[in-house]
Protein backbone atom coordinates (compact mmCIF):
# COMPACT_ATOMS: atom_id res chain seq x y z
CA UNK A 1 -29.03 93.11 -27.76
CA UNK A 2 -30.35 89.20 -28.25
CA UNK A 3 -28.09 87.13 -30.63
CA UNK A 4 -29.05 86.86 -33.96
CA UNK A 5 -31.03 83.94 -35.46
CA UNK A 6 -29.98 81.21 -36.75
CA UNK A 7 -31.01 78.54 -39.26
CA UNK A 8 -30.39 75.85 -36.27
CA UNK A 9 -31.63 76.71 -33.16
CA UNK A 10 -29.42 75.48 -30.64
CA UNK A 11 -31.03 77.36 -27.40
CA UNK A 12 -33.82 74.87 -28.58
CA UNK A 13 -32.11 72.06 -28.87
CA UNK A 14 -30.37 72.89 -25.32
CA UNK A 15 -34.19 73.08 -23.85
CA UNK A 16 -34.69 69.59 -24.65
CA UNK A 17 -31.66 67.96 -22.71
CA UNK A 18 -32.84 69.12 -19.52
CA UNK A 19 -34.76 65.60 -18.48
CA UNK A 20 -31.75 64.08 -19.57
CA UNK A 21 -29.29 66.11 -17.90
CA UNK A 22 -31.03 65.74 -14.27
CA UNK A 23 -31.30 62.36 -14.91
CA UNK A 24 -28.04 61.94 -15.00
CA UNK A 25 -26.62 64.55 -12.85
CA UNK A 26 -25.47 62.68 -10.09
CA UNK A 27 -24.12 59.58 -11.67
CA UNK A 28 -21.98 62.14 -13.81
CA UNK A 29 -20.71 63.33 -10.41
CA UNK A 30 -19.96 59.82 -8.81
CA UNK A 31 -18.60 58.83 -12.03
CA UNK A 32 -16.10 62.23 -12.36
CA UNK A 33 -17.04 62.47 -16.22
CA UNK A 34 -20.21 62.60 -18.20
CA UNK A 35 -22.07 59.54 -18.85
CA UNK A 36 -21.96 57.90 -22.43
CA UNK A 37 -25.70 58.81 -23.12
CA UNK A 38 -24.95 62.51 -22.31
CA UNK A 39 -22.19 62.54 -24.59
CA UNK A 40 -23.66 60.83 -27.48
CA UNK A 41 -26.67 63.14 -27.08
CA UNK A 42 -24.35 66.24 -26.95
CA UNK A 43 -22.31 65.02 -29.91
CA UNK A 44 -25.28 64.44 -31.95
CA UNK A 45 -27.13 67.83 -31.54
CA UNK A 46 -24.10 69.67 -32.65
CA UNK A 47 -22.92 70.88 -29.22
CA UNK A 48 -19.20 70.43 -29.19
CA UNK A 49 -19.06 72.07 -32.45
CA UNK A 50 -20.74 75.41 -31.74
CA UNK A 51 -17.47 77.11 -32.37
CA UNK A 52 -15.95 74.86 -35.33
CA UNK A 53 -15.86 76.16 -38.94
CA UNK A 54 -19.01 75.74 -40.64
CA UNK A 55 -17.00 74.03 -43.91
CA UNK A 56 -15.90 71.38 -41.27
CA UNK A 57 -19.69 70.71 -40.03
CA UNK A 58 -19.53 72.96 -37.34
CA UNK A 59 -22.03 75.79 -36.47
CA UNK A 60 -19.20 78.70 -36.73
CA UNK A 61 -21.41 80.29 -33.47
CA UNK A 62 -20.78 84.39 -33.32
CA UNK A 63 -20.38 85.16 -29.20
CA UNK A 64 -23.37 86.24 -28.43
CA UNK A 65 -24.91 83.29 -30.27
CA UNK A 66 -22.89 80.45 -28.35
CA UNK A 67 -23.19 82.58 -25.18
CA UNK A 68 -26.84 81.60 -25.32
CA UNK A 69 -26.37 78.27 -25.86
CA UNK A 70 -24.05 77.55 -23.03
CA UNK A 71 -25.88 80.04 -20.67
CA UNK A 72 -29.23 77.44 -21.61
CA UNK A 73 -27.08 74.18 -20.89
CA UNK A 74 -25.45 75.78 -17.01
CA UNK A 75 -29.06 75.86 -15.85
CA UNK A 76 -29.84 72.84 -16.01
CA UNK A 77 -26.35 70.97 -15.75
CA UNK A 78 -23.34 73.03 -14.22
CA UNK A 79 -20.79 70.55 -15.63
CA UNK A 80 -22.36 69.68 -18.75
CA UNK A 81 -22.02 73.36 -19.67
CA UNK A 82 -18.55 73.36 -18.64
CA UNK A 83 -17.43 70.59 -20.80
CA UNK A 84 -19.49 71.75 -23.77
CA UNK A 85 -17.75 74.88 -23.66
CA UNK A 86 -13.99 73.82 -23.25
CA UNK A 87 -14.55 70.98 -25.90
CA UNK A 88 -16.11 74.15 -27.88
CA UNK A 89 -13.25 76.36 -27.51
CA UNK A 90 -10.76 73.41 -28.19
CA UNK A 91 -12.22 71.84 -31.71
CA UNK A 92 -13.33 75.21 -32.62
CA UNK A 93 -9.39 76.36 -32.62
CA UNK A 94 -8.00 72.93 -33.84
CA UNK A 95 -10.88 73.31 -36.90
CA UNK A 96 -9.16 77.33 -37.30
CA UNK A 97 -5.99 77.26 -36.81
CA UNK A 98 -4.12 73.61 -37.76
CA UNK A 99 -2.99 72.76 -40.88
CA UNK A 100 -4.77 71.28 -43.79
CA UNK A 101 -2.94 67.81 -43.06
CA UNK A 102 -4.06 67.68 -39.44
CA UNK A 103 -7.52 68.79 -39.82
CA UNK A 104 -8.13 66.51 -42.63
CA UNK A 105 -7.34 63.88 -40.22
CA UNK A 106 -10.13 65.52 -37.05
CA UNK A 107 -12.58 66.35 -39.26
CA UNK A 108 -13.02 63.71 -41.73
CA UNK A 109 -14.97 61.39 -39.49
CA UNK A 110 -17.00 64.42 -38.05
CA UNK A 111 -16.65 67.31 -35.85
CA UNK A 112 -14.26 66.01 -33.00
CA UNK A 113 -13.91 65.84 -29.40
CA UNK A 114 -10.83 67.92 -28.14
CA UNK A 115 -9.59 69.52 -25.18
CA UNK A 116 -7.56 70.11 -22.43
CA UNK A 117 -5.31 72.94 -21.40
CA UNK A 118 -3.64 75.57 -22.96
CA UNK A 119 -1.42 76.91 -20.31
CA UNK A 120 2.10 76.34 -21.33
CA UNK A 121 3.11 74.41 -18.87
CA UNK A 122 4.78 71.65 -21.30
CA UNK A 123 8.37 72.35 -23.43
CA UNK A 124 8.43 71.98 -27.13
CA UNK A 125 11.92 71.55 -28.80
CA UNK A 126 12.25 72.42 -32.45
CA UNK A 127 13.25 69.15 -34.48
CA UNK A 128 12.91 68.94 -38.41
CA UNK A 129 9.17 68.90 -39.28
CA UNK A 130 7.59 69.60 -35.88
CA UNK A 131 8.18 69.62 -32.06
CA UNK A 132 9.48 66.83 -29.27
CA UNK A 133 7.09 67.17 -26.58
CA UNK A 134 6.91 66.67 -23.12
CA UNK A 135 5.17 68.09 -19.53
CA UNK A 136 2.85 67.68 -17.09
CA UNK A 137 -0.45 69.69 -17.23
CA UNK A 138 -3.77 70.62 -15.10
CA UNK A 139 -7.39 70.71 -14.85
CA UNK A 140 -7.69 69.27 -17.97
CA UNK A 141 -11.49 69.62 -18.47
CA UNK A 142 -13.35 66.97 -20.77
CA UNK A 143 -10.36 65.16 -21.84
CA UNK A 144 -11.35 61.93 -20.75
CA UNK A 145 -14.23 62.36 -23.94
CA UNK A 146 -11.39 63.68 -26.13
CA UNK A 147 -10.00 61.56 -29.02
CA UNK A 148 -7.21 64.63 -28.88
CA UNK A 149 -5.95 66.39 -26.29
CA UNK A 150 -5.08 70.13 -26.64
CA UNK A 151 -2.14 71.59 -24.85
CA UNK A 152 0.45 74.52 -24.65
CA UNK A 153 3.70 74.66 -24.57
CA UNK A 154 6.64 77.06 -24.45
CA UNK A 155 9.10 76.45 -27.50
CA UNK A 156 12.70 75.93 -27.54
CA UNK A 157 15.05 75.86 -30.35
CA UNK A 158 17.43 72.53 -30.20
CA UNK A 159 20.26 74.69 -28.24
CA UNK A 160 17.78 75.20 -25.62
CA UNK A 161 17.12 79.03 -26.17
CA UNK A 162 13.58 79.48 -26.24
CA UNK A 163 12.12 80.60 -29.36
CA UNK A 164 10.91 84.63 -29.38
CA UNK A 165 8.14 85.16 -31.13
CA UNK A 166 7.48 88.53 -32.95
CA UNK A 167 7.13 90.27 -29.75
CA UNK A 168 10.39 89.23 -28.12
CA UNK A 169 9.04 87.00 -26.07
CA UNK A 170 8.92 83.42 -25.56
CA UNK A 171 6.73 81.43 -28.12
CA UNK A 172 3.71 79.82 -27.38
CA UNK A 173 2.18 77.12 -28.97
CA UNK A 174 -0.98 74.54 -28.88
CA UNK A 175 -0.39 71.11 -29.67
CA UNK A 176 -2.87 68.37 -30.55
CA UNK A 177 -1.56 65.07 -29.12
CA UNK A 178 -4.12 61.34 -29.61
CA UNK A 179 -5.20 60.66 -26.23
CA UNK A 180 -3.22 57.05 -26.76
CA UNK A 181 0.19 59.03 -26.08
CA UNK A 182 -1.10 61.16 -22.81
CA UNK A 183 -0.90 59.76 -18.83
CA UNK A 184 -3.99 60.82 -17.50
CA UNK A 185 -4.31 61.25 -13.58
CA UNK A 186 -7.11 60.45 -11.27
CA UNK A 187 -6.73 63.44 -8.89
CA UNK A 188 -10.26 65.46 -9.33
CA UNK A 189 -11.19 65.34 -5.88
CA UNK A 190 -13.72 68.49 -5.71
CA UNK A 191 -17.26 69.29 -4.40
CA UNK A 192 -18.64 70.53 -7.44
CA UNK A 193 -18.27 70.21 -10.88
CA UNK A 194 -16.87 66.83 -10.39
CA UNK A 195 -17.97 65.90 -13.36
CA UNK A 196 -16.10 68.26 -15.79
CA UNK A 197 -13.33 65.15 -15.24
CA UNK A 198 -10.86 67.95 -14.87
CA UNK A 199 -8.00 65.67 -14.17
CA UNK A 200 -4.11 66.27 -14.50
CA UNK A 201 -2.56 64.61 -17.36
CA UNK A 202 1.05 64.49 -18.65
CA UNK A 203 3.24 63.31 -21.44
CA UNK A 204 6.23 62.01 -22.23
CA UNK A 205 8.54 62.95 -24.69
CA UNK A 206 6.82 62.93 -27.82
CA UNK A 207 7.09 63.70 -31.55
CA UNK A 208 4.21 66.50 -32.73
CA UNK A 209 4.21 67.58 -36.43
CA UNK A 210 4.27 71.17 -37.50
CA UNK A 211 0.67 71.06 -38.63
CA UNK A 212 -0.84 69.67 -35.35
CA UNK A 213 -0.03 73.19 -33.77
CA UNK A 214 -0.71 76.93 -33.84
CA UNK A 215 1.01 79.53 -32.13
CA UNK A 216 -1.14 80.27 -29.04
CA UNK A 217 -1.43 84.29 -29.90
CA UNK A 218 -2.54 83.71 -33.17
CA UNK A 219 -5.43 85.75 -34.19
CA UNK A 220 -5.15 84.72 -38.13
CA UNK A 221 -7.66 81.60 -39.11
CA UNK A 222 -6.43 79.90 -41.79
CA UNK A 223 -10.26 78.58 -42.52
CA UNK A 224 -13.42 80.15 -41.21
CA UNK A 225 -14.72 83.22 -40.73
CA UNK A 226 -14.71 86.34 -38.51
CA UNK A 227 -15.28 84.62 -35.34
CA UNK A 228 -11.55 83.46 -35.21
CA UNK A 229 -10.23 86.64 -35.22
CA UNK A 230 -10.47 87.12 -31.00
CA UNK A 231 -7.95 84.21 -30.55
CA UNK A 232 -8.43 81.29 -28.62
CA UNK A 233 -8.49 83.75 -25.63
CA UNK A 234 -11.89 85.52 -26.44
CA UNK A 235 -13.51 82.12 -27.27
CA UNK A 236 -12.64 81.29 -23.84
CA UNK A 237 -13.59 84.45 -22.37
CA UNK A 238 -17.02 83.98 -24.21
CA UNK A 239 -17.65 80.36 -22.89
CA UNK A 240 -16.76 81.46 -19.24
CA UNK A 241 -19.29 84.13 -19.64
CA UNK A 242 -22.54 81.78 -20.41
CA UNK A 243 -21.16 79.30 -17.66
CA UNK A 244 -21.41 82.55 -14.75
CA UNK A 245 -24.71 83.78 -16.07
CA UNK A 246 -26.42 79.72 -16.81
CA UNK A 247 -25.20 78.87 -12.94
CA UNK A 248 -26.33 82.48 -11.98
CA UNK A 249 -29.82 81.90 -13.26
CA UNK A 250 -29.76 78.07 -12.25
CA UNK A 251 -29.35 79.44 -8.34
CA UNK A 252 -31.80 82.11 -7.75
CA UNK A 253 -34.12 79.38 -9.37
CA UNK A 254 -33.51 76.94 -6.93
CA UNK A 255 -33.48 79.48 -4.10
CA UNK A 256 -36.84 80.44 -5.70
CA UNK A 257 -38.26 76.92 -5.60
CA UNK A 258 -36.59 76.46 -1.76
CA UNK A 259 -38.32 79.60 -0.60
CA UNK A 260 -41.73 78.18 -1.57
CA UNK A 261 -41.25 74.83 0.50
CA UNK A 262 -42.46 74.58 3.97
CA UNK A 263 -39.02 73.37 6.40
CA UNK A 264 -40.72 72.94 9.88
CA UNK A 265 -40.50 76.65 10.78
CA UNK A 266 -43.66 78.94 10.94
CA UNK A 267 -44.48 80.22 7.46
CA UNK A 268 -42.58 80.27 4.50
CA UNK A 269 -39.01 81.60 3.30
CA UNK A 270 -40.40 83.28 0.31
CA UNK A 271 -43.48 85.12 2.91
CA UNK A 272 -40.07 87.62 4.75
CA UNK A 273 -39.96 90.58 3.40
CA UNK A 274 -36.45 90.91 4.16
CA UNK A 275 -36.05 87.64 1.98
CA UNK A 276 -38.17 88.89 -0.98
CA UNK A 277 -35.70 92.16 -1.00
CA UNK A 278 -32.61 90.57 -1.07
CA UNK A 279 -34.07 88.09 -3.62
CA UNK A 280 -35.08 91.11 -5.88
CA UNK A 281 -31.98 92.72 -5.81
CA UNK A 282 -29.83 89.59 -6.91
CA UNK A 283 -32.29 89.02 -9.34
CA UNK A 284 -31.78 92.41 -10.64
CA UNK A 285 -27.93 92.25 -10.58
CA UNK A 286 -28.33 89.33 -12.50
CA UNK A 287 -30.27 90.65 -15.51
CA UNK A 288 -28.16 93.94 -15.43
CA UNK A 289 -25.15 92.03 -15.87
CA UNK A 290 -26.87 89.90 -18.38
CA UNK A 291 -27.60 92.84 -20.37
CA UNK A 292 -24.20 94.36 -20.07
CA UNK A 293 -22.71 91.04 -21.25
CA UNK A 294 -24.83 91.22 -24.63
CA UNK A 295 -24.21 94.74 -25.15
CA UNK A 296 -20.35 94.16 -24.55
CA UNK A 297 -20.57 91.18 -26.89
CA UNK A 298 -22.34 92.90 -29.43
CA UNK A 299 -19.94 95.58 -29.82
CA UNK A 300 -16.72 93.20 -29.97
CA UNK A 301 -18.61 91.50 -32.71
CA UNK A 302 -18.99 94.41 -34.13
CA UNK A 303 -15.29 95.14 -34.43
CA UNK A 304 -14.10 91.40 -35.24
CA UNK A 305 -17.06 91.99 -38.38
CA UNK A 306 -15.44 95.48 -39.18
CA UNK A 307 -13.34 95.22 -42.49
């Protein structure tokens, strides 16, 4: 099933950008990070807050919804749709899940840039009224745009036992830290996707109040609506999902356009039968698993809308 409508059409928006996109494509790449004008023109039509809370300006995207924004944005612009979609899944939980204090703070200016990475590799000590901080973290993509950076943690009580949470094991938590307090590296040496600017980063010991964090598990919004009960790990799951189907659909149009063009050798790529079969049958896999992926979507929204 197709997303729903909505009163902002954002698959619309996304089909404008391309010109801008290609444009910029490869000075993104030499540059490691996404030029100013692709940001600003991002920021502006909404994109980085596809997943916020609608009462904090965001678009409070369902799935499927988002899914076919981001799936619009990978054709056109591999990283672009990366970084749209971790900034996404990083403001959208920050707008959910912090306290009133700390969102005040994000939000009041507009729908903010956040991100980086959730995977606790930092430690977090209890201290009265929040956490000291400290770690080293990777592929922190689109946190050289952020104004915070978003990052897990496991937490320790001041005797050094690590907290348990209510399932016995160690407690995880996300902390939002101002870029101003976090080391970023320069070590995103890749072929592709250059651009995401998924660099290591690290901080030193540092003081994080209680209300610029959420336990990592949590599937209980304190503002917003169904959407934020899959957890910051379904938002994910649903941006990584439009990147692999946008990327899908951005190759077999390129191989399309390659098998057209005449490269020295008698005839054309797209004349060999052989060629034409195999390009069928990816073409196929890709709109079965497209379908799949909406009908798989469409189901977990029905559950997250279930009372």
């Amino acid at each position: 099933p197709e997303p729903p409508s909505l009163p902002v059409d954002f698959v619309e928006r996304a089909r404008r950008l391309p010109p801008l996109l290609r444009a910029n494509a490869e000075a993104n790449e030499n540059g490691g990070r996404l030029v100013p004008e692709v940001v600003q023109a991002l920021q502006s039509g909404g994109f980085f807050g596809l997943f916020a809370p609608r009462s904090l300006g965001g678009a409070e995207l369902m799935p499927r919804q988002a899914i076919a924004v981001v799936e619009e944005l990978a054709q056109h612009d591999a990283s672009t749709a990366w970084v749209v979609f971790a900034v996404c899944l990083c403001t959208g939980a920050a707008g959910a899940y912090l306290g009133d204090p700390a969102v005040h703070a994000l939000f009041s200016p507009g729908v903010p840039i956040t991100a980086g990475q959730g995977i606790p590799n930092g430690r977090a000590i209890v201290v009265p009224g929040g956490y000291k901080l400290q770690g080293r973290w990777n592929y922190g993509s689109g946190v050289q745009h952020a104004s915070h950076v978003h990052t897990g943690a496991i937490v320790y009580e001041e005797s050094g036992a690590p907290r348990l949470d209510a399932h016995g094991v160690p407690e995880v938590r996300i902390f939002y830290v101002p870029r101003e307090q976090v080391e970023f590296g320069g070590n995103w040496d890749v072929v592709g996707l250059r651009a995401t600017g998924s660099i290591d980063y690290a901080l030193p010991e540092t003081f994080v109040a209680e209300e610029y964090t959420y336990a990592a598990r949590t599937t209980i919004p304190l503002r917003g609506g169904p959407l934020y009960r899959m957890g910051t790990i379904g938002l994910g799951a649903a941006g990584h999902t439009a990147f692999a189907l946008g990327v899908g659909r951005r190759i077999l149009g390129d191989l399309a356009a390659f098998a057209r063009t005449k490269t020295g050798r008698p005839g054309l790529l797209g004349e060999s039968e052989s060629f034409l079969e195999e390009f069928a049958s990816a073409e196929a896999r890709l709109r079965a698993a497209r379908a799949l992926v909406f009908q798989a979507w469409a189901e977990a929204e029905s559950s997250l809308t279930m009372s």
